[in-house]
Protein backbone atom coordinates (compact mmCIF):
# COMPACT_ATOMS: atom_id res chain seq x y z
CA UNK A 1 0.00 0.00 0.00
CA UNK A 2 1.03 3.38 -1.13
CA UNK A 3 1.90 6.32 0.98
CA UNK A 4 -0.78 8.09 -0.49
CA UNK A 5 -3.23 5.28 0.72
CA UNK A 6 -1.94 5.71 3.70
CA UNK A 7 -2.86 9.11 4.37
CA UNK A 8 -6.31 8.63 3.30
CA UNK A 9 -7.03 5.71 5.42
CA UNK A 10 -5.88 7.91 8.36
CA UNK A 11 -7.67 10.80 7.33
CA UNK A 12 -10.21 8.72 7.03
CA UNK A 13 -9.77 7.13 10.95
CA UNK A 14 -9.44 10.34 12.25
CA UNK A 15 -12.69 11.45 10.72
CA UNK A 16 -14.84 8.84 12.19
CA UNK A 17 -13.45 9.77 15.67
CA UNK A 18 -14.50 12.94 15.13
CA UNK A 19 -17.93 12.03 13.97
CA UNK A 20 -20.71 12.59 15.73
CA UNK A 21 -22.00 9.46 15.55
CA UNK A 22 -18.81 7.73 17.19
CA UNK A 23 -18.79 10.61 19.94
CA UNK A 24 -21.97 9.29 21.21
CA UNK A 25 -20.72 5.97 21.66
CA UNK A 26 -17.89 6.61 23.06
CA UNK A 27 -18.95 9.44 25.51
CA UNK A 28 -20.81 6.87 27.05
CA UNK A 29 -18.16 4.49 27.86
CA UNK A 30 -16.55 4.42 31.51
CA UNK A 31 -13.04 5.06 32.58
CA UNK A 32 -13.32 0.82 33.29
CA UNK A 33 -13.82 0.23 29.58
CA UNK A 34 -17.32 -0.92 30.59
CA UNK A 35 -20.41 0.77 28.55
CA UNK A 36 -23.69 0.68 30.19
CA UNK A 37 -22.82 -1.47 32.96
CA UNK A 38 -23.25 -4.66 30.75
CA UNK A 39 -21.42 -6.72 28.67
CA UNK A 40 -24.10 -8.09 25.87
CA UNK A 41 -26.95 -6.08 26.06
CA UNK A 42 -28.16 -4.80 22.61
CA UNK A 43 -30.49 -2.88 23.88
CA UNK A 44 -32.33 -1.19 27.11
CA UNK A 45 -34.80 -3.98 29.17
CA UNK A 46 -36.00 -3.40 32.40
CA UNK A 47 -36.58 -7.28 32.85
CA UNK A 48 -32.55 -7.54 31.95
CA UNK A 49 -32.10 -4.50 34.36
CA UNK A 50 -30.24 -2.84 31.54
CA UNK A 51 -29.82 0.65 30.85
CA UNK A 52 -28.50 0.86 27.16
CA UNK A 53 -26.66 -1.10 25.01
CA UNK A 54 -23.79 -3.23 26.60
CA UNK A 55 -19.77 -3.12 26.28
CA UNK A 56 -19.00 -5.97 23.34
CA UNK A 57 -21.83 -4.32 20.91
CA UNK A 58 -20.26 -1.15 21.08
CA UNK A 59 -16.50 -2.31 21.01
CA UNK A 60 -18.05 -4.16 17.32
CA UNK A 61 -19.95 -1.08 16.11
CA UNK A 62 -16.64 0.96 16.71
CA UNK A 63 -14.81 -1.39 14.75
CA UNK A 64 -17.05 -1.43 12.18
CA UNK A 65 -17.04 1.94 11.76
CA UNK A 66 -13.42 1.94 11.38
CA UNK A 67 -12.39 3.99 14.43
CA UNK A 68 -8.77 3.94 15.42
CA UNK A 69 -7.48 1.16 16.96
CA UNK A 70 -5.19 2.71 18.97
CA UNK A 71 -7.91 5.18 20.20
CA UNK A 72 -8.91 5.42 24.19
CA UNK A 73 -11.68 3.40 23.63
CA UNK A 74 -10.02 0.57 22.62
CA UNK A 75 -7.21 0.57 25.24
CA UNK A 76 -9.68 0.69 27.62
CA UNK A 77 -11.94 -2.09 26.46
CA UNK A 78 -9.18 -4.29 25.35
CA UNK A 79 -7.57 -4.53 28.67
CA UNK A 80 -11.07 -5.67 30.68
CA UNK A 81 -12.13 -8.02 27.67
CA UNK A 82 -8.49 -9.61 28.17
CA UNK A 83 -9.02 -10.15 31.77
CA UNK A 84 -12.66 -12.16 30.86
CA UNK A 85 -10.27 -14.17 28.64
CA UNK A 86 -8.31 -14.74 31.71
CA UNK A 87 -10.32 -17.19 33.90
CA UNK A 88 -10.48 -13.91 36.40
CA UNK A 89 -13.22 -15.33 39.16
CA UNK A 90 -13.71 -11.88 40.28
CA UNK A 91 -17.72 -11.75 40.32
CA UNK A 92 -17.87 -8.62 39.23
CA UNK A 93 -16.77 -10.25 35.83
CA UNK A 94 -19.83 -11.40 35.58
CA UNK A 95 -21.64 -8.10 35.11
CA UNK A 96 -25.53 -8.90 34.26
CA UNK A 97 -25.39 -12.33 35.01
CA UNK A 98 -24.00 -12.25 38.49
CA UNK A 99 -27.98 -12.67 39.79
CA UNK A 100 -27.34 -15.75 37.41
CA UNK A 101 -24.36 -16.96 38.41
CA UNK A 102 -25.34 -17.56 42.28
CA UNK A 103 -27.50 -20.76 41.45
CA UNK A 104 -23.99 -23.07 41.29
CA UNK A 105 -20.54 -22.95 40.40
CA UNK A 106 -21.56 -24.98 37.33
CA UNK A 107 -24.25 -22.35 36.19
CA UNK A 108 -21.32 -19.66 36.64
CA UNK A 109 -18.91 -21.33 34.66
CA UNK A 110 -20.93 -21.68 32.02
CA UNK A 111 -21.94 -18.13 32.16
CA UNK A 112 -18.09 -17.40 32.02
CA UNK A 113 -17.43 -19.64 29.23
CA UNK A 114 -20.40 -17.84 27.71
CA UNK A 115 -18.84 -13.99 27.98
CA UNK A 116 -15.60 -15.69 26.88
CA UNK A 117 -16.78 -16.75 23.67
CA UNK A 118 -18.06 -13.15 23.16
CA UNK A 119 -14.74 -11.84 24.11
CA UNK A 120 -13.00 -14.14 21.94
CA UNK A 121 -15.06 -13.05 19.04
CA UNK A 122 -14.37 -9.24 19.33
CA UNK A 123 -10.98 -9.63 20.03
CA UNK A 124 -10.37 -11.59 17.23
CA UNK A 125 -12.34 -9.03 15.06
CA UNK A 126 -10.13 -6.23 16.27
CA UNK A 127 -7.01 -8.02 14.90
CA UNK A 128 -5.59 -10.14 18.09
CA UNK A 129 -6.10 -13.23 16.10
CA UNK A 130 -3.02 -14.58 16.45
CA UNK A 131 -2.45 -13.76 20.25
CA UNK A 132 -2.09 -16.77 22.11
CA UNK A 133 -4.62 -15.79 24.35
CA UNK A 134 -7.39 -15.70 21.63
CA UNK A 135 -5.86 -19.03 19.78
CA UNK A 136 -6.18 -20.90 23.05
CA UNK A 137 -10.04 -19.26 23.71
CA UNK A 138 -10.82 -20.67 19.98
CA UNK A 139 -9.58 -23.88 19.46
CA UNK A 140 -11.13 -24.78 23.09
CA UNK A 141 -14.61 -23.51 21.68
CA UNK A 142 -13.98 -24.60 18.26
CA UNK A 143 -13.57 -28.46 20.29
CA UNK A 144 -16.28 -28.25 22.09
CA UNK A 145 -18.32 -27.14 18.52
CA UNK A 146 -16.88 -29.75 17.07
CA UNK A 147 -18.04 -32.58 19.13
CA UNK A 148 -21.53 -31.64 18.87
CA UNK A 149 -21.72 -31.04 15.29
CA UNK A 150 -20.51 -34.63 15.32
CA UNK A 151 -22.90 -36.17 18.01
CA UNK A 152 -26.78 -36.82 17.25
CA UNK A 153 -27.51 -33.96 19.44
CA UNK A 154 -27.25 -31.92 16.30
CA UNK A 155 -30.22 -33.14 14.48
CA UNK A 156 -32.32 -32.73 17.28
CA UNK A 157 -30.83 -30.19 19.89
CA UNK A 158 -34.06 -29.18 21.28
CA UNK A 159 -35.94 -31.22 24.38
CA UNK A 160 -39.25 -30.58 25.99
CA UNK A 161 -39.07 -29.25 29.83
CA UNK A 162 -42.76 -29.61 31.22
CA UNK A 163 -44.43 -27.30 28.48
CA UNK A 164 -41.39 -25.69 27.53
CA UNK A 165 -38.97 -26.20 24.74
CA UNK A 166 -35.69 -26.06 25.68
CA UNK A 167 -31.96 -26.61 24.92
CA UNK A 168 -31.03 -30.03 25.74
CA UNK A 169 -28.08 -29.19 28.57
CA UNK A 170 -25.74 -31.78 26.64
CA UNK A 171 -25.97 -29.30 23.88
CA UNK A 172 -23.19 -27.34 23.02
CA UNK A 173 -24.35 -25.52 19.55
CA UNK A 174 -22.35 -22.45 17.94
CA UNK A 175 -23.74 -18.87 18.45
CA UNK A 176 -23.20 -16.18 16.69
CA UNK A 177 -19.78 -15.45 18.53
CA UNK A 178 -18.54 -18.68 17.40
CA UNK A 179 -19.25 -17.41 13.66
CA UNK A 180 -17.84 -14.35 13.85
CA UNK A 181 -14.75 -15.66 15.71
CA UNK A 182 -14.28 -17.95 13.38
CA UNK A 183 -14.95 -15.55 10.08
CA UNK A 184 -11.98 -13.56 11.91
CA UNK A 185 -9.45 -16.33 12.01
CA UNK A 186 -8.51 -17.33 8.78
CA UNK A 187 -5.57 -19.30 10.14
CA UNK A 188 -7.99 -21.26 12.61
CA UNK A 189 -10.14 -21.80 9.53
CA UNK A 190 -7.52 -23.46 7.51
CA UNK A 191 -5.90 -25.85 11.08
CA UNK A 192 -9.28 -26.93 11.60
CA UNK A 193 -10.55 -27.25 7.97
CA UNK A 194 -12.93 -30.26 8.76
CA UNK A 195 -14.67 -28.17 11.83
CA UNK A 196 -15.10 -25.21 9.85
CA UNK A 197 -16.69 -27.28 6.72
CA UNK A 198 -18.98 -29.07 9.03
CA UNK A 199 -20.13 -25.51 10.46
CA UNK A 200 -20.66 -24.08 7.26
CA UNK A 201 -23.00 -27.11 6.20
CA UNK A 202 -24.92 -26.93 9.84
CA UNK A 203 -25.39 -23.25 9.36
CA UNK A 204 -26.99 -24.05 5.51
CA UNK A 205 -29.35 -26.38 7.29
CA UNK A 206 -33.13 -24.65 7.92
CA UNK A 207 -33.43 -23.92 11.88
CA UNK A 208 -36.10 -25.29 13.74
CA UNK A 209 -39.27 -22.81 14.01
CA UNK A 210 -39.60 -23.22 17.27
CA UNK A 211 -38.78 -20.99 19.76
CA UNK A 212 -36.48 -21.84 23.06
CA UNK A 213 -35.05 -21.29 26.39
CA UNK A 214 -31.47 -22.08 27.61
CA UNK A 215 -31.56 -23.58 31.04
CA UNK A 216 -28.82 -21.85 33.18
CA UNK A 217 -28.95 -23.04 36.80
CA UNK A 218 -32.67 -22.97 37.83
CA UNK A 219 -33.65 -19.97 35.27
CA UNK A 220 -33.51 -20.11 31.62
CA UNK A 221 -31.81 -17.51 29.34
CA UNK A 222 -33.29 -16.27 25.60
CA UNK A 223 -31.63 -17.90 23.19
CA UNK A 224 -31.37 -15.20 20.62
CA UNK A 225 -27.32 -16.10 19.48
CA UNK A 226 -27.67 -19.65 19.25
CA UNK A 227 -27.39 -20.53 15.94
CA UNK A 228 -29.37 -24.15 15.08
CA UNK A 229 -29.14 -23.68 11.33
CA UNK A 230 -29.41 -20.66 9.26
CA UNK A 231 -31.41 -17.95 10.52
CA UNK A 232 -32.62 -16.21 7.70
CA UNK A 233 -36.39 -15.82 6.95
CA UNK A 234 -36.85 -15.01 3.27
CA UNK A 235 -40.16 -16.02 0.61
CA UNK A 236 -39.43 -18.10 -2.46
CA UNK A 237 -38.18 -15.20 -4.25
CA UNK A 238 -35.68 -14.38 -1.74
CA UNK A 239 -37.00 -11.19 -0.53
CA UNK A 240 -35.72 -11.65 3.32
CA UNK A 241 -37.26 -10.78 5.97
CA UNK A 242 -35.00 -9.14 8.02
CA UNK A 243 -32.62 -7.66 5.26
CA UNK A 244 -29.48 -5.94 7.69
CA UNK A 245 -29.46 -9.87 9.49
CA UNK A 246 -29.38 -11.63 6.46
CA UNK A 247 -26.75 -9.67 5.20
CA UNK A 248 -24.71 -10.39 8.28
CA UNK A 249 -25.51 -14.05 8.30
CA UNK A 250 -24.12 -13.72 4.35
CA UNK A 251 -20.99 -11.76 5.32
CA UNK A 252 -19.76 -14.05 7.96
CA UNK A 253 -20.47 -17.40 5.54
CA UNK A 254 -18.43 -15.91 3.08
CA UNK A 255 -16.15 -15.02 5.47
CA UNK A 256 -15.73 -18.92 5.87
CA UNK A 257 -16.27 -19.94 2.21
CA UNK A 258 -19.34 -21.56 3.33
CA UNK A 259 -22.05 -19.43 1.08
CA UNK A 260 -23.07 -22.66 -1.20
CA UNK A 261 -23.77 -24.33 2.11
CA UNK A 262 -26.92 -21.74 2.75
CA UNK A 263 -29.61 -22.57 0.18
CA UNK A 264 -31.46 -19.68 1.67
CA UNK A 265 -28.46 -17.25 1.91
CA UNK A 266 -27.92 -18.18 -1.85
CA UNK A 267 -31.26 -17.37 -2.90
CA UNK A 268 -31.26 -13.70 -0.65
CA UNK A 269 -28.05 -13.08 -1.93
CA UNK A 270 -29.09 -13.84 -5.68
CA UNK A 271 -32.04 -11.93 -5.33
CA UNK A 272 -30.32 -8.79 -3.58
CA UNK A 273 -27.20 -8.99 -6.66
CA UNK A 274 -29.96 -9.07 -9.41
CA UNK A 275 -31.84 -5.69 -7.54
CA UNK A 276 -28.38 -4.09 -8.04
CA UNK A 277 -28.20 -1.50 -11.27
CA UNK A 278 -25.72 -0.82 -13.92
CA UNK A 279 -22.94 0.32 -11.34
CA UNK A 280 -23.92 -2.45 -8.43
CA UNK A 281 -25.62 -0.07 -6.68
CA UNK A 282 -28.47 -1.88 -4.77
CA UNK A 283 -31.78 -0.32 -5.99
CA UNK A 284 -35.04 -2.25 -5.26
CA UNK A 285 -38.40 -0.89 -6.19
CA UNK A 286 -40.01 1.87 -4.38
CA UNK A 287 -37.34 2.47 -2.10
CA UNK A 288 -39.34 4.51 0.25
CA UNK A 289 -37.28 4.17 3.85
CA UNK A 290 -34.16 2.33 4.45
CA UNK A 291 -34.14 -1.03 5.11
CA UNK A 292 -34.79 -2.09 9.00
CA UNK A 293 -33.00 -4.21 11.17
CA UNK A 294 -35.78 -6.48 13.28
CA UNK A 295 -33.08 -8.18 15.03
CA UNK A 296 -30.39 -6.18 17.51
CA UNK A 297 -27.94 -8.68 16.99
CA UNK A 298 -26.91 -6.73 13.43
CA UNK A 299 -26.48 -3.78 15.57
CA UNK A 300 -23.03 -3.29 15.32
CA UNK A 301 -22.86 -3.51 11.05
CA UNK A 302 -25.73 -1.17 10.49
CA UNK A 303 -26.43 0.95 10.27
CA UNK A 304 -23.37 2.60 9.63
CA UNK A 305 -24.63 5.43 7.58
CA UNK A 306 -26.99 8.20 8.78
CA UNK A 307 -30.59 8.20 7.88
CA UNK A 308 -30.75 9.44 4.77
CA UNK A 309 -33.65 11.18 2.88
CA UNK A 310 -32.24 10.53 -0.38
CA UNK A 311 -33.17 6.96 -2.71
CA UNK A 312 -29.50 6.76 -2.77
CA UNK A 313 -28.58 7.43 0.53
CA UNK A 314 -30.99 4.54 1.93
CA UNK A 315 -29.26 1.80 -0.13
CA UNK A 316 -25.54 3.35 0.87
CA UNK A 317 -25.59 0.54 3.80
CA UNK A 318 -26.94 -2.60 1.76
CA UNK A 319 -24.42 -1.50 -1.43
CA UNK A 320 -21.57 -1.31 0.95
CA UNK A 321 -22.34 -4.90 2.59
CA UNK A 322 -23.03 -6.28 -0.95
CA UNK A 323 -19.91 -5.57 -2.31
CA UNK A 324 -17.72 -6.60 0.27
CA UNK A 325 -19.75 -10.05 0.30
CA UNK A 326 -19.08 -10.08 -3.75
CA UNK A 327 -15.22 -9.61 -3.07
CA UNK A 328 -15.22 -11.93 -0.36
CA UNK A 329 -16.69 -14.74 -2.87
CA UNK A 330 -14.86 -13.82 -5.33
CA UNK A 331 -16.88 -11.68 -7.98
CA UNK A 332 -15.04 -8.80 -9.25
CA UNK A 333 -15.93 -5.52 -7.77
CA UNK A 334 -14.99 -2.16 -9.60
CA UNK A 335 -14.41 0.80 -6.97
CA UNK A 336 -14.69 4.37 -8.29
């Protein structure tokens, strides 16, 4: 990369720090890297008890939005997301699931091995991929992954609990941290190249309909980032659902060559290419609003862009996501 390059792509850094929309994420973060008190929280619930959106979230948006690494933010939230890598027992650790983590030691080492995958995943996104620390994190989740994916628990993961469906507790299924850790390390990808295969073609599978609790202890948690399949809703012309989602689901599959795998991502993907005019600009029909995200767990890709009033400004998010999906499968993508 030129010098030239260079320049812009700090120019460009120092402008998103400057931005107002990164200024009101990071005025809100603590002098103890913590944001909001909570580490996963994608949004405010009084039933969680939290306040606003929690600490990993908005270490991923900030990425994202290509903030400086070696800003305050990052120092900050780097050295606590270390010390959850760390096997700290220090309670506090725990932040919203300390109420949790009371029930047994069992229940709060799974609640630690929970936040750790989490960690892992960020970390790994913000370039520590090849830090011991984050290697070890993986290929202990990637083995614990792998075993299930092999074990009949994978067809059918799900067990009834009185009148509740629930996660059978032998079940050890990848979340969406597991993904995105995994999208992040292409090295892990190619030492465990049978795990990663075998996660793609889980993730193509349909998921099951039905919705689920985890059991924790004696309470049960949502189970909004387990991942039993692929999550994407879409019609038979593969108009999705949930559009910012999908496009995450996409992004991380192609981050681990697994596209193909996804008959539904395939079809969304096919459909959102062939919506794209003459200079891959995504441009659906009657693009009245911008597309929006019914899930929080896209929170941190989009969007990245301000509302915009303009037909052009609304698809700025879904272009931007659709070619770097293209590039990372492969197509040839002309910048101007």
């Amino acid at each position: 990369m030129g010098s030239t390059s260079l320049e812009l792509l700090n120019q460009a850094s120092q402008s998103v720090a400057s931005s107002k929309a990164a200024m009101t994420i990071t005025k809100k973060q603590k002098d103890t890297g913590v944001w909001a008190g909570n580490l996963l929280g994608l949004a405010a619930s009084s039933a969680a008890g939290i306040k606003d959106v929690g600490t990993i979230p908005q270490y991923r948006r900030l990425l994202q939005m290509g903030y400086p690494r070696d800003g305050r933010p990052f120092k900050l939230a780097d050295r606590l997301l270390f010390r959850i890598l760390s096997r700290d027992a220090d309670p506090g650790l725990l932040f919203e699931y300390q109420k949790n983590a009371k029930a047994s030691p069992a229940t709060a080492e799974w609640l630690r091995d929970y936040l750790r995958e989490a960690a892992t995943a960020a970390l790994a996104e913000a370039g520590y991929m090849e830090d011991p620390r984050i290697r070890g994190s993986a290929h202990k989740i990637a083995s614990a992954i792998s075993t299930f994916l092999r074990s009949d628990l994978a067809e059918k993961p799900l067990v009834k609990a009185g009148k509740s469906t629930i996660l059978s507790p032998d079940a050890h299924p990848p979340t969406w941290y597991t993904l995105a850790m995994v999208a992040a390390m292409p090295n892990l990808q190619r030492e465990r190249a049978g795990f990663t295969e075998r996660l793609g073609q889980y993730l193509g599978m349909p998921a099951p309909k039905k919705s689920f609790n985890i059991p924790v202890g004696k309470k049960s948690l949502k189970s909004d980032t387990v991942l039993l399949g692929c999550p994407i809703v879409a019609d038979a012309k593969g108009h999705a659902k949930d559009i910012p989602l999908a496009l995450h689901f996409i992004e991380l599959l192609a981050r681990i060559g697994s596209v193909h795998a996804s008959p539904t991502a395939t079809k969304v993907l096919a459909r959102m290419f062939s919506e794209c005019d003459e200079h891959r600009v995504w441009h659906p029909h009657n693009l009245r609003v911008s597309p929006k995200a019914g899930n929080k767990l896209s929170y941190h890709t989009y969007p990245l862009q301000d509302e915009a009033k303009s037909t052009e400004g609304r698809a700025v998010d879904v272009t931007f996501r659709l070619a770097l999906i293209a590039r990372l499968i492969g197509l040839e993508v002309e910048t101007v």
